[in-house]
N, C-alpha and C. Protein backbone atom coordinates (compact mmCIF):
# COMPACT_ATOMS: atom_id res chain seq x y z
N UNK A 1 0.82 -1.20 0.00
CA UNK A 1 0.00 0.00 0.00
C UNK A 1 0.86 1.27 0.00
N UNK A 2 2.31 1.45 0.92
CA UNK A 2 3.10 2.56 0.76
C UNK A 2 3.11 3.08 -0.69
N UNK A 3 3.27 1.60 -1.57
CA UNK A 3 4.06 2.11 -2.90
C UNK A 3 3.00 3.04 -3.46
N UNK A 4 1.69 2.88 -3.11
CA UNK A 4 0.88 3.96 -4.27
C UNK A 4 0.71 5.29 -3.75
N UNK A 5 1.32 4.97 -1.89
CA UNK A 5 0.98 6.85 -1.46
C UNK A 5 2.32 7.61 -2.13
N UNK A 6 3.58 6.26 -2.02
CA UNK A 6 4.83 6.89 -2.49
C UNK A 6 4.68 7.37 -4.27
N UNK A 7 3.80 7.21 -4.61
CA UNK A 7 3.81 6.94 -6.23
C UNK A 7 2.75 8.14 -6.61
N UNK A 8 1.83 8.81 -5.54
CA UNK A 8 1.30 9.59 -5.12
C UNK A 8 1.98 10.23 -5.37
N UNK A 9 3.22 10.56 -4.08
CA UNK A 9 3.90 12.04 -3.69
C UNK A 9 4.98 11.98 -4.77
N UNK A 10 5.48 11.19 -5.54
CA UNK A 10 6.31 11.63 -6.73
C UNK A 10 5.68 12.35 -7.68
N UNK A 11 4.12 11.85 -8.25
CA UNK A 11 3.76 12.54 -9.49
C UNK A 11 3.20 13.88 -9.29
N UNK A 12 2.86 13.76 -7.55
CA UNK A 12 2.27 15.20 -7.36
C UNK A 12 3.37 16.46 -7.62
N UNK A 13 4.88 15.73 -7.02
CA UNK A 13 5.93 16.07 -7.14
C UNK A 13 6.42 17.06 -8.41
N UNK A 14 6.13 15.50 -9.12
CA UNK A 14 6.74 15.58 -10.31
C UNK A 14 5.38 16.52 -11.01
N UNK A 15 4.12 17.17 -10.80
CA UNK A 15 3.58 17.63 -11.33
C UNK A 15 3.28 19.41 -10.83
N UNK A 16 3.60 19.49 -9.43
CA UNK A 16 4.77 20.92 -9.24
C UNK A 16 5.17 21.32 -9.96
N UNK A 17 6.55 20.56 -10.59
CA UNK A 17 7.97 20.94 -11.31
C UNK A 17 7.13 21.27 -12.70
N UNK A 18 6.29 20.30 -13.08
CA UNK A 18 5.87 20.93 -14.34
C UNK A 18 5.08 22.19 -14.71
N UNK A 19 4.20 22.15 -13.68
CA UNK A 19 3.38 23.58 -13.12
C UNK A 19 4.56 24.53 -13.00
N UNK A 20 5.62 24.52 -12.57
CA UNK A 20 6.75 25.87 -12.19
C UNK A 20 7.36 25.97 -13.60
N UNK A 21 7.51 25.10 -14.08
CA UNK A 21 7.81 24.96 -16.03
C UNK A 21 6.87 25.92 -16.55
N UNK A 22 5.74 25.63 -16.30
CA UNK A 22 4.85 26.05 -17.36
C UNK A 22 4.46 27.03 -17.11
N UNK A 23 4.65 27.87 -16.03
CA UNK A 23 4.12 29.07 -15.77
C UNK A 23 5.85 29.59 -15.83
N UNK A 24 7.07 29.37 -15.74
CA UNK A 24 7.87 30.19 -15.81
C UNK A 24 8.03 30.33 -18.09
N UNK A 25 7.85 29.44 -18.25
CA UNK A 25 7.58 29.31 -20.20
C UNK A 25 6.68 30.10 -20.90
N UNK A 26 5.86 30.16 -19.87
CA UNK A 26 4.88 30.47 -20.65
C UNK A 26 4.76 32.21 -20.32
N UNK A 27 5.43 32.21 -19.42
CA UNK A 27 5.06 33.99 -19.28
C UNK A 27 3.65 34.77 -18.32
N UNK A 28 3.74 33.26 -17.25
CA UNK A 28 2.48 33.56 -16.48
C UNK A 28 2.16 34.71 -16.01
N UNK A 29 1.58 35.50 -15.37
CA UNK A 29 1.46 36.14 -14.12
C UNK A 29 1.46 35.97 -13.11
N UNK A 30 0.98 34.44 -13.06
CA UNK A 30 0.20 33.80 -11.63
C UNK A 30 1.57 32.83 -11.15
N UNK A 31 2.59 32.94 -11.05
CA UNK A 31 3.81 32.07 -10.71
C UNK A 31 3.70 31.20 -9.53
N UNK A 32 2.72 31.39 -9.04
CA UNK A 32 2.52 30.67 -7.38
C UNK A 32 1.64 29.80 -7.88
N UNK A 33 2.03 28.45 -8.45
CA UNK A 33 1.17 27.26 -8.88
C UNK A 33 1.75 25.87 -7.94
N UNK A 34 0.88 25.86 -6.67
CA UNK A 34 0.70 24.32 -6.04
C UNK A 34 -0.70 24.69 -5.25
N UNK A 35 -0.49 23.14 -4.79
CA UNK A 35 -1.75 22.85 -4.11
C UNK A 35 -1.71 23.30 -2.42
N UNK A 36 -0.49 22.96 -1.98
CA UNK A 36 -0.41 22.92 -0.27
C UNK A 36 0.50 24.02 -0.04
N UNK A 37 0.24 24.56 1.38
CA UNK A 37 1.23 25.19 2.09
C UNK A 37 2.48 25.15 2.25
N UNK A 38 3.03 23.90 2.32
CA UNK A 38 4.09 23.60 2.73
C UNK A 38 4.90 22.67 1.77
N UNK A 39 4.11 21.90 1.41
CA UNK A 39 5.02 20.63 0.32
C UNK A 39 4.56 21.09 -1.13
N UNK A 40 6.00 21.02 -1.69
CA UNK A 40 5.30 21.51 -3.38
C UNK A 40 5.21 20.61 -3.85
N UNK A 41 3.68 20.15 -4.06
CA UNK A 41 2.84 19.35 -4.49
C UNK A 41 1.64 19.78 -5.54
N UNK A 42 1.44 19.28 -6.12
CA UNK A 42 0.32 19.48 -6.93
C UNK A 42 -0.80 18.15 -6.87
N UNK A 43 -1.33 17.74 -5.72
CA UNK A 43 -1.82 16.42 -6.02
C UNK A 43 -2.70 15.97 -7.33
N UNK A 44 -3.49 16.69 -8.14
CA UNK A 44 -4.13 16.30 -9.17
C UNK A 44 -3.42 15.40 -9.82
N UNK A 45 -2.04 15.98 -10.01
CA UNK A 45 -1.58 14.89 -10.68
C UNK A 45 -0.91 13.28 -10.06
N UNK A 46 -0.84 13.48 -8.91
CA UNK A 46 -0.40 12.47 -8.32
C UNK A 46 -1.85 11.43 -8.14
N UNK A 47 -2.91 11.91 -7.76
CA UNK A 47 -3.79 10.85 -8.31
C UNK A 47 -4.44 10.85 -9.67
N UNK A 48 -4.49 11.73 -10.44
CA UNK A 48 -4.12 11.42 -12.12
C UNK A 48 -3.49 10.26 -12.44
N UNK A 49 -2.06 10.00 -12.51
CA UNK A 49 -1.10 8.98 -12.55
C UNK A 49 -1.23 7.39 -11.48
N UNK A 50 -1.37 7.91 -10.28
CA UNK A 50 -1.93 6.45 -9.47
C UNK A 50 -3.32 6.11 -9.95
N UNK A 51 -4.53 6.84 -10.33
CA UNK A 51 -5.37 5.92 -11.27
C UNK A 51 -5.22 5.37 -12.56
N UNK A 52 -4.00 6.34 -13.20
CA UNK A 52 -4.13 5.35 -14.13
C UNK A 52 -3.19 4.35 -14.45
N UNK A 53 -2.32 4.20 -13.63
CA UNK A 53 -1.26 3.46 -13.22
C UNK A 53 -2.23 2.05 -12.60
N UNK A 54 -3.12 1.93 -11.84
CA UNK A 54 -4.22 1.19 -11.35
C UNK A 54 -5.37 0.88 -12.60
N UNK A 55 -5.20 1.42 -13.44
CA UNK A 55 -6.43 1.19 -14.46
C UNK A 55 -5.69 0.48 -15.64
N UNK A 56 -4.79 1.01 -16.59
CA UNK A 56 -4.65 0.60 -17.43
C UNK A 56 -4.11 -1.06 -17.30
N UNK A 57 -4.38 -1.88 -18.31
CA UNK A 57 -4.28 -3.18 -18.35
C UNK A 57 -2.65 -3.21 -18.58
N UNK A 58 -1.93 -4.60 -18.28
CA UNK A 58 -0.68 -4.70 -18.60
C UNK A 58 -0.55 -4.96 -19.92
N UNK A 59 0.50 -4.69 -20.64
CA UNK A 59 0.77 -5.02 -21.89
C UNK A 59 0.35 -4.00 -22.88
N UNK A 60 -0.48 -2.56 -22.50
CA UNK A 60 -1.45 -1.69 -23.02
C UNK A 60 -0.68 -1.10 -24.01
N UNK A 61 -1.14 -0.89 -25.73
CA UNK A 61 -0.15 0.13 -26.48
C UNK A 61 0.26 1.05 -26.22
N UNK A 62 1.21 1.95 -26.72
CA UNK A 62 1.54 3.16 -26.60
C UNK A 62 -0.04 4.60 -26.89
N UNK A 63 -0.24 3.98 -27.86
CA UNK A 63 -1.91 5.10 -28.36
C UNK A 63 -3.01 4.84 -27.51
N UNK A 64 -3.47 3.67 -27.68
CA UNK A 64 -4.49 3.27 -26.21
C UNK A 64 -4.23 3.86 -25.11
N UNK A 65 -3.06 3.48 -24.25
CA UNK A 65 -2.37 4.31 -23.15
C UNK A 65 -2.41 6.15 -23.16
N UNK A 66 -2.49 6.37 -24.35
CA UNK A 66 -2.60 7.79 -24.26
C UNK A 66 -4.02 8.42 -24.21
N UNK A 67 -5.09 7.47 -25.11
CA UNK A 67 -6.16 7.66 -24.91
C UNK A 67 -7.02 7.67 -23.76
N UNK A 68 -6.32 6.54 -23.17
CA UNK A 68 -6.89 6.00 -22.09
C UNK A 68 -6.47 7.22 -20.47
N UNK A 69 -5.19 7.27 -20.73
CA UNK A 69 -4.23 8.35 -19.69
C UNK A 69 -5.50 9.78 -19.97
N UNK A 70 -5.43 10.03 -21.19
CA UNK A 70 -6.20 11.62 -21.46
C UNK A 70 -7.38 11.15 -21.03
N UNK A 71 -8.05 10.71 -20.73
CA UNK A 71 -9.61 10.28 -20.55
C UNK A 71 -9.61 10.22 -18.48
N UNK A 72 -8.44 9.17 -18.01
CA UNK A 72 -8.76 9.21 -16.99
C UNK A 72 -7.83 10.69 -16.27
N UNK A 73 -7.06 10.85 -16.58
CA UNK A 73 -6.47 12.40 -16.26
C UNK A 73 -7.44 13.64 -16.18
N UNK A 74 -8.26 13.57 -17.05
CA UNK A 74 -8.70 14.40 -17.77
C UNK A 74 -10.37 14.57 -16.28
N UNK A 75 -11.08 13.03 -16.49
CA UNK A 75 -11.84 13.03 -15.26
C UNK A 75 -11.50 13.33 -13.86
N UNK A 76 -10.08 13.58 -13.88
CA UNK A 76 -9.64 13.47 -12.36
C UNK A 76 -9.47 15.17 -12.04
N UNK A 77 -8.72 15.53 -13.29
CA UNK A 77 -8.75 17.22 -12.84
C UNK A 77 -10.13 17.80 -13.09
N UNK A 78 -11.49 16.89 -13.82
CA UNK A 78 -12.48 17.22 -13.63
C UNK A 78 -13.24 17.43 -11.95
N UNK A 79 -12.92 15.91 -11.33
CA UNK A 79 -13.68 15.51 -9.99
C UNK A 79 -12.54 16.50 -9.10
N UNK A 80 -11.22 17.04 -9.35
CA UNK A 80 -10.24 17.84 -8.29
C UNK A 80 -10.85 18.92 -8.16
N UNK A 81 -11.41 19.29 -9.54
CA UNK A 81 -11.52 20.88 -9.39
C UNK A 81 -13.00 21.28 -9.20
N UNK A 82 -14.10 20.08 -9.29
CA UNK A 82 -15.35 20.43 -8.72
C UNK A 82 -15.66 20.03 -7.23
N UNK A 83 -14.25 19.43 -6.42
CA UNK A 83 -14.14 19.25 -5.26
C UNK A 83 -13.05 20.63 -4.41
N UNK A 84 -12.37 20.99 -5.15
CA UNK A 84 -11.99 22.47 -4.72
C UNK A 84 -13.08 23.68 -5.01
N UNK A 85 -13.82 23.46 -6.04
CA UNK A 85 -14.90 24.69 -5.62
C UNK A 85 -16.57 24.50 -5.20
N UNK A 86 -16.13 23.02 -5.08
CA UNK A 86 -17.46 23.29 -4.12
C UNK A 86 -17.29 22.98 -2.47
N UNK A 87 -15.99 22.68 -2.50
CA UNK A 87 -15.91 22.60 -0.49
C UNK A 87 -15.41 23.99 -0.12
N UNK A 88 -14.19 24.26 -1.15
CA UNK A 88 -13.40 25.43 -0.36
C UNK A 88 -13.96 26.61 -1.07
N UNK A 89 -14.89 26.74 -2.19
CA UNK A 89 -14.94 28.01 -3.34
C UNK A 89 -13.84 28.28 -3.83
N UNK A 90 -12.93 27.94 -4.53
CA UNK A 90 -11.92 28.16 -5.05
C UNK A 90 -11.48 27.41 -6.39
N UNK A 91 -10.96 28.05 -7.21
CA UNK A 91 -10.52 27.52 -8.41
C UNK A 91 -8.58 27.53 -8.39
N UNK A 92 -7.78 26.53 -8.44
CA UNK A 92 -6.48 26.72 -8.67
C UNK A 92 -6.14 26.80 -10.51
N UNK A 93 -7.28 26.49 -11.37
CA UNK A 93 -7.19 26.85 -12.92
C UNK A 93 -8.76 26.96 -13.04
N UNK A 94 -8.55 27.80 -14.39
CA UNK A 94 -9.43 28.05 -14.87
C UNK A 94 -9.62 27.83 -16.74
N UNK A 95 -9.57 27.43 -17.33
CA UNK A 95 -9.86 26.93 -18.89
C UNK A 95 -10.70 27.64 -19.45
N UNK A 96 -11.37 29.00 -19.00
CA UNK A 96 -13.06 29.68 -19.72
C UNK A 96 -12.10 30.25 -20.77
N UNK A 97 -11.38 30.18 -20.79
CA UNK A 97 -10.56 31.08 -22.14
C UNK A 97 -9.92 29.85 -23.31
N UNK A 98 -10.03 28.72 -23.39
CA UNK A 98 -9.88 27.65 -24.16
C UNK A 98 -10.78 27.34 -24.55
N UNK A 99 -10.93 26.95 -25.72
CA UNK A 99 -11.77 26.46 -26.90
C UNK A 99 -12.19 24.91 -26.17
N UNK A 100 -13.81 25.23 -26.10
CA UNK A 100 -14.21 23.82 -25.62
C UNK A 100 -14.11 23.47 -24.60
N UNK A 101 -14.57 24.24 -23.63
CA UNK A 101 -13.98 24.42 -22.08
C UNK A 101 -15.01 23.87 -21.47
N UNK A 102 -15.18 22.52 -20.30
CA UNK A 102 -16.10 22.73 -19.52
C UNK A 102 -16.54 23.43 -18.16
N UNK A 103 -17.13 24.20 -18.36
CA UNK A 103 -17.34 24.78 -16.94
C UNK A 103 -16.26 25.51 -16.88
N UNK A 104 -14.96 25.64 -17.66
CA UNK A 104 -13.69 25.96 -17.34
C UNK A 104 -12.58 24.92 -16.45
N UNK A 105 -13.29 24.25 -16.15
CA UNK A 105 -12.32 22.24 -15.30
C UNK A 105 -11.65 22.01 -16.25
N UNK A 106 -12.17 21.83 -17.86
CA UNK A 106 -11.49 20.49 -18.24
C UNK A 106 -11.40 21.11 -19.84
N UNK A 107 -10.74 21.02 -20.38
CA UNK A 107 -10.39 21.43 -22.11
C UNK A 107 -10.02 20.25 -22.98
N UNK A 108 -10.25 20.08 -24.16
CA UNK A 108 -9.87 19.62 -24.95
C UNK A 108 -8.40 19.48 -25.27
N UNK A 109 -7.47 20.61 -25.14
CA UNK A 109 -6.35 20.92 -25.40
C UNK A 109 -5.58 20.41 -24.57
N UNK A 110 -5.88 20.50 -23.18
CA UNK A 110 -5.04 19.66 -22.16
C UNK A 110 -5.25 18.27 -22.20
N UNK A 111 -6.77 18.08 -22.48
CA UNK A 111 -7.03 16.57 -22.40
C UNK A 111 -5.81 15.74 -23.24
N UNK A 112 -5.30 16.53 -24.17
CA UNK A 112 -4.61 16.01 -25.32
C UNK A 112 -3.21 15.77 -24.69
N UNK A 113 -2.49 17.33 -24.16
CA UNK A 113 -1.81 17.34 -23.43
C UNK A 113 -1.53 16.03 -22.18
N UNK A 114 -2.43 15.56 -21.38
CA UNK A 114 -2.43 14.69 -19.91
C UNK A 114 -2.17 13.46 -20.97
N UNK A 115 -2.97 13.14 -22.46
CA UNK A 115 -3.08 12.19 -22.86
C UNK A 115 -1.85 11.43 -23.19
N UNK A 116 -0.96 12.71 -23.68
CA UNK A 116 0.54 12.60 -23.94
C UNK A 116 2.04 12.20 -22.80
N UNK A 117 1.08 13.05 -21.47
CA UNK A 117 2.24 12.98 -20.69
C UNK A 117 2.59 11.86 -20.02
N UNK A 118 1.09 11.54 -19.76
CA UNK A 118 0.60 10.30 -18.94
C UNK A 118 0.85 8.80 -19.66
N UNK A 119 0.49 8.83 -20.93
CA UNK A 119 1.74 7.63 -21.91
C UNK A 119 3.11 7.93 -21.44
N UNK A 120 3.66 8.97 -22.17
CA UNK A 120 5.12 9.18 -21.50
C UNK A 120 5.28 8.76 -20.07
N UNK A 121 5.04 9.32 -19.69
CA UNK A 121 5.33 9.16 -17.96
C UNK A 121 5.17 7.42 -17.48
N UNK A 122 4.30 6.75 -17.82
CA UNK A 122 4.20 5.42 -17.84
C UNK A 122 4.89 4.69 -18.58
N UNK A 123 5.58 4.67 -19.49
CA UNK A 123 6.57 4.02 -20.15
C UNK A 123 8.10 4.42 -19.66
N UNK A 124 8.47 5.69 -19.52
CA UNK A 124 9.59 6.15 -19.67
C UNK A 124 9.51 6.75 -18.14
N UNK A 125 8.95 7.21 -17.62
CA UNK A 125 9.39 7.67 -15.86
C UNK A 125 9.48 6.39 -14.98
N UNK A 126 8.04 5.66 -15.07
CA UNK A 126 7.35 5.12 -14.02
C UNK A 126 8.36 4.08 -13.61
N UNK A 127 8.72 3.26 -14.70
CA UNK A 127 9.81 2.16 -13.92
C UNK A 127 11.08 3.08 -12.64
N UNK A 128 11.34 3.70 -13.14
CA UNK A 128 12.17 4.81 -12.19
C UNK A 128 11.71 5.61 -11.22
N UNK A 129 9.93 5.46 -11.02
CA UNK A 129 9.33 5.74 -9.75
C UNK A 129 9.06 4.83 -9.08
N UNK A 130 8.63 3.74 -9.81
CA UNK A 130 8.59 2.29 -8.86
C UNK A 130 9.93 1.55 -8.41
N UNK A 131 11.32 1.93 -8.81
CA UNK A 131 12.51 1.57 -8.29
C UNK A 131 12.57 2.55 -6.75
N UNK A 132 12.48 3.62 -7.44
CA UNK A 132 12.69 4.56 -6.00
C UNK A 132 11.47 4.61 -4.71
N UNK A 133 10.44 4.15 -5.37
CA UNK A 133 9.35 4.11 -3.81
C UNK A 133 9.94 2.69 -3.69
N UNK A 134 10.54 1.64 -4.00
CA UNK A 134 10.93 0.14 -3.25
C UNK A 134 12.22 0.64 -2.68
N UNK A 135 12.41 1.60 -2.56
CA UNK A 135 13.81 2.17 -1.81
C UNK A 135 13.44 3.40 -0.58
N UNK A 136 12.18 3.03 -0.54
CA UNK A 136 12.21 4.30 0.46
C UNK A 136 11.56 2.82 1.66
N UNK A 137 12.14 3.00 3.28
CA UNK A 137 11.55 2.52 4.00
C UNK A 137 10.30 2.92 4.48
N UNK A 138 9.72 1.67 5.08
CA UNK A 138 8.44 1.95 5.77
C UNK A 138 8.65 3.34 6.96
N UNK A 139 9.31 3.17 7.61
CA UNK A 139 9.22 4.36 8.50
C UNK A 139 8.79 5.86 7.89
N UNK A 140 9.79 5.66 6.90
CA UNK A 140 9.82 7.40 5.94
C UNK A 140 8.88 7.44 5.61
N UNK A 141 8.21 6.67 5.18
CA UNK A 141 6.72 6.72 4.37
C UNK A 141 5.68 7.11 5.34
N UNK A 142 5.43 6.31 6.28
CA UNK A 142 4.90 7.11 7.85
C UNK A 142 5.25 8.19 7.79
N UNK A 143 6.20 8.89 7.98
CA UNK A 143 6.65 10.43 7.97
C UNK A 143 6.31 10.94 7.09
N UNK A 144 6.22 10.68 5.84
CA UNK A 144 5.75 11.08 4.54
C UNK A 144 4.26 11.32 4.52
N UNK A 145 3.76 10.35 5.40
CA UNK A 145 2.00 10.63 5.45
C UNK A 145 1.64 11.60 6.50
N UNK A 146 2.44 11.29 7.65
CA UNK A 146 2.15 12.57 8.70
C UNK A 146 2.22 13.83 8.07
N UNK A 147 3.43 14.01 7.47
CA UNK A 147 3.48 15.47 6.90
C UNK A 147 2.42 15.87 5.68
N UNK A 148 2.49 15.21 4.91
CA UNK A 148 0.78 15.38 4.44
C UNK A 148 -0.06 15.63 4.62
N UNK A 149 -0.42 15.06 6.01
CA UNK A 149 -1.94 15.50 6.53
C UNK A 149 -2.09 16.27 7.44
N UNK A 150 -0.60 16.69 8.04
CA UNK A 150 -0.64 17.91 8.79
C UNK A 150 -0.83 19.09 7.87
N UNK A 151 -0.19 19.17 6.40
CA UNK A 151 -0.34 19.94 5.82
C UNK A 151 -1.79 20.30 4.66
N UNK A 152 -2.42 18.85 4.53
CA UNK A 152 -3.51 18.63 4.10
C UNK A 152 -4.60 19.78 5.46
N UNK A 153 -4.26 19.48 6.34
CA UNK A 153 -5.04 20.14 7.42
C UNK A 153 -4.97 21.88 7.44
N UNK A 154 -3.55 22.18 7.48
CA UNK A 154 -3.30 23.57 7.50
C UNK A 154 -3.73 24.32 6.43
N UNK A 155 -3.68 23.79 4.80
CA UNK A 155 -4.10 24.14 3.58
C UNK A 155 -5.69 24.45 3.71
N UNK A 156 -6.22 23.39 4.31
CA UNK A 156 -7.43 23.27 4.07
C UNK A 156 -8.33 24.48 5.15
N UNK A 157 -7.88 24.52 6.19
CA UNK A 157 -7.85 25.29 7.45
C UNK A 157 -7.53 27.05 6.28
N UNK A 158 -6.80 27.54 5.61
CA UNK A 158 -6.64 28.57 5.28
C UNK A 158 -7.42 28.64 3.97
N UNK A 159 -7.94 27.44 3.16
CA UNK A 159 -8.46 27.82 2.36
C UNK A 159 -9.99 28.36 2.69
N UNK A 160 -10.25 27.51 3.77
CA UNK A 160 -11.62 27.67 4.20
C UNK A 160 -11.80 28.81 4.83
N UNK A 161 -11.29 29.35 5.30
CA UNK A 161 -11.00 30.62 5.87
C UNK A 161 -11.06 31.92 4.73
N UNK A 162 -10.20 32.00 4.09
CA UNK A 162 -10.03 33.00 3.53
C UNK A 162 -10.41 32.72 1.92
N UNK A 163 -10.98 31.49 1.19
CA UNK A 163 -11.63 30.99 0.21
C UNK A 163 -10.70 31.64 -0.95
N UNK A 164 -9.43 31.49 -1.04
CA UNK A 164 -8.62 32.27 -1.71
C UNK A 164 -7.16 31.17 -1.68
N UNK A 165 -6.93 30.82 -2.97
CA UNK A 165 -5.49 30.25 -3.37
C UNK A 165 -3.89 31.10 -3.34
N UNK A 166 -3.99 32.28 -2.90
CA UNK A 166 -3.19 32.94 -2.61
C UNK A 166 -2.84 32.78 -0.83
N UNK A 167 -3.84 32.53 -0.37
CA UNK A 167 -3.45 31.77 1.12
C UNK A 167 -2.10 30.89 1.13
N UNK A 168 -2.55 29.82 0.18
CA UNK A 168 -1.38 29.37 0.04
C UNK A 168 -0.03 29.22 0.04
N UNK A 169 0.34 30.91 -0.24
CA UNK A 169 1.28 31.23 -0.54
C UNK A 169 1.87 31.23 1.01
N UNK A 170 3.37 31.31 1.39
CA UNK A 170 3.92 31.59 2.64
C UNK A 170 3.01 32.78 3.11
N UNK A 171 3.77 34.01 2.12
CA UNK A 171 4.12 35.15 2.66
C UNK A 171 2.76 35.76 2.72
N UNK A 172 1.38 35.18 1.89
CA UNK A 172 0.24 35.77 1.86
C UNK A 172 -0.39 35.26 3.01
N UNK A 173 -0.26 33.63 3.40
CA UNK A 173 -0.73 32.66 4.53
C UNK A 173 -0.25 33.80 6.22
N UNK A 174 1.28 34.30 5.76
CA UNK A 174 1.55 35.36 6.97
C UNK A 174 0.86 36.34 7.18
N UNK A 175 0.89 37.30 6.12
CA UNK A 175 0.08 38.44 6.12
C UNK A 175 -1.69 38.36 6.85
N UNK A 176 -2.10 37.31 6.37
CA UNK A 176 -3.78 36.90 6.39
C UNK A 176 -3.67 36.69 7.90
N UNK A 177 -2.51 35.87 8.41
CA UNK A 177 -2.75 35.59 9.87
C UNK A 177 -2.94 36.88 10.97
N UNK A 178 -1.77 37.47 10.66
CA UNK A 178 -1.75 38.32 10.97
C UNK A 178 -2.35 39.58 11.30
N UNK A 179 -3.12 39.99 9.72
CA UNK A 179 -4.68 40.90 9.79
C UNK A 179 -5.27 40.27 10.73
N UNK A 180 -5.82 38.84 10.71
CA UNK A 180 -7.01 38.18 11.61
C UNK A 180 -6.85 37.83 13.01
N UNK A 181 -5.03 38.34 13.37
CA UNK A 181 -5.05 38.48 14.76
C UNK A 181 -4.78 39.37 15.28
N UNK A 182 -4.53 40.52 14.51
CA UNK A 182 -4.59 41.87 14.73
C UNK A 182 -6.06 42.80 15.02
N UNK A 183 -6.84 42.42 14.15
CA UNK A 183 -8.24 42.78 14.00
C UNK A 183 -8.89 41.94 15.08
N UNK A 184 -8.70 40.62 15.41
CA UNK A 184 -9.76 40.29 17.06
C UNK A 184 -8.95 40.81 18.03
N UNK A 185 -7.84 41.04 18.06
CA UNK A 185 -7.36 41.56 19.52
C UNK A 185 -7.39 43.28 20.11
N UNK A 186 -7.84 43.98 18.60
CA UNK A 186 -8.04 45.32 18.49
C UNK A 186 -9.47 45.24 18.83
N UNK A 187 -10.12 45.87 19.89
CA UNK A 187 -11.53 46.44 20.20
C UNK A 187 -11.99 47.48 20.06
């Protein structure tokens, strides 16, 4: 069971680094792209990749696999992002500006995109994520989950609060505290 939380925190990992890619490439504005407070993580993609790492059949082609990757990728940043705005009100993307957008969750263009990475990533990463989670001990992995859900807690604790993805940030998570303990202790 470790191996799929460990297989988890790599792709979420590994889907950070691509988020900090793609907003430093692309000429973002918005440069502050993760999910948590503390660990740069992006989980969408880390359970993106552990479902479909769990779904696809062994032996699966390279095109199937991509079809199949874009389809279940594609549902997952669907069910992430109608579970970030309907618990916390918050959107971490938005798609209303892409051709074929649902709701703004889910595009055509990325679908294509996840369809691509998620083949890649399963042929050419994954053996090299499943070497390295059989190298991490059980203990670490315990530690690996504590810190998660302490931080799963604190994220969630500031999103709900202040219904705003800029919480997130350190220095904004400081500032916010700060107003809100400045303002109850002022009468």
């Amino acid at each position: 069971m470790s191996k799929w939380f460990l297989y988890f925190l790599l792709y979420s990992f590994a889907g950070y680094g691509l988020e900090k890619l793609y907003a430093r490439l692309s000429h973002a504005s918005h440069q502050v792209r993760k999910c948590f407070l503390l660990l740069p993580l992006c989980p969408v993609y880390g359970l993106a990749m552990t479902a479909l790492l769990a779904l696809a059949p062994e032996g699966i082609g390279f095109f199937p696999l991509m079809i199949l990757g874009g389809a279940v990728c594609t549902g997952v940043e669907f069910a992430v992002h109608l579970f970030y705005d309907k618990i916390f009100a918050v959107r971490f993307w938005d798609y209303t500006a892409m051709k074929g957008h649902v709701h703004g969750r889910i595009c055509p263009h990325f679908a294509l995109v996840w369809g691509i990475l998620s083949a890649v990533s399963v042929r050419l990463i994954h053996p090299f994520a499943a070497a390295l989670a059989e190298m991490v001990p059980s203990w670490a992995a315990f530690l690996l989950w504590v810190l998660l859900a302490a931080d799963c807690v604190l994220s969630a604790a500031l999103l709900w609060r202040f219904q705003d993805t800029e919480a997130l940030a350190w220095g904004a998570a400081l500032r916010q505290t700060r107003a809100v303990s400045q303002s109850s202790t002022s009468w």
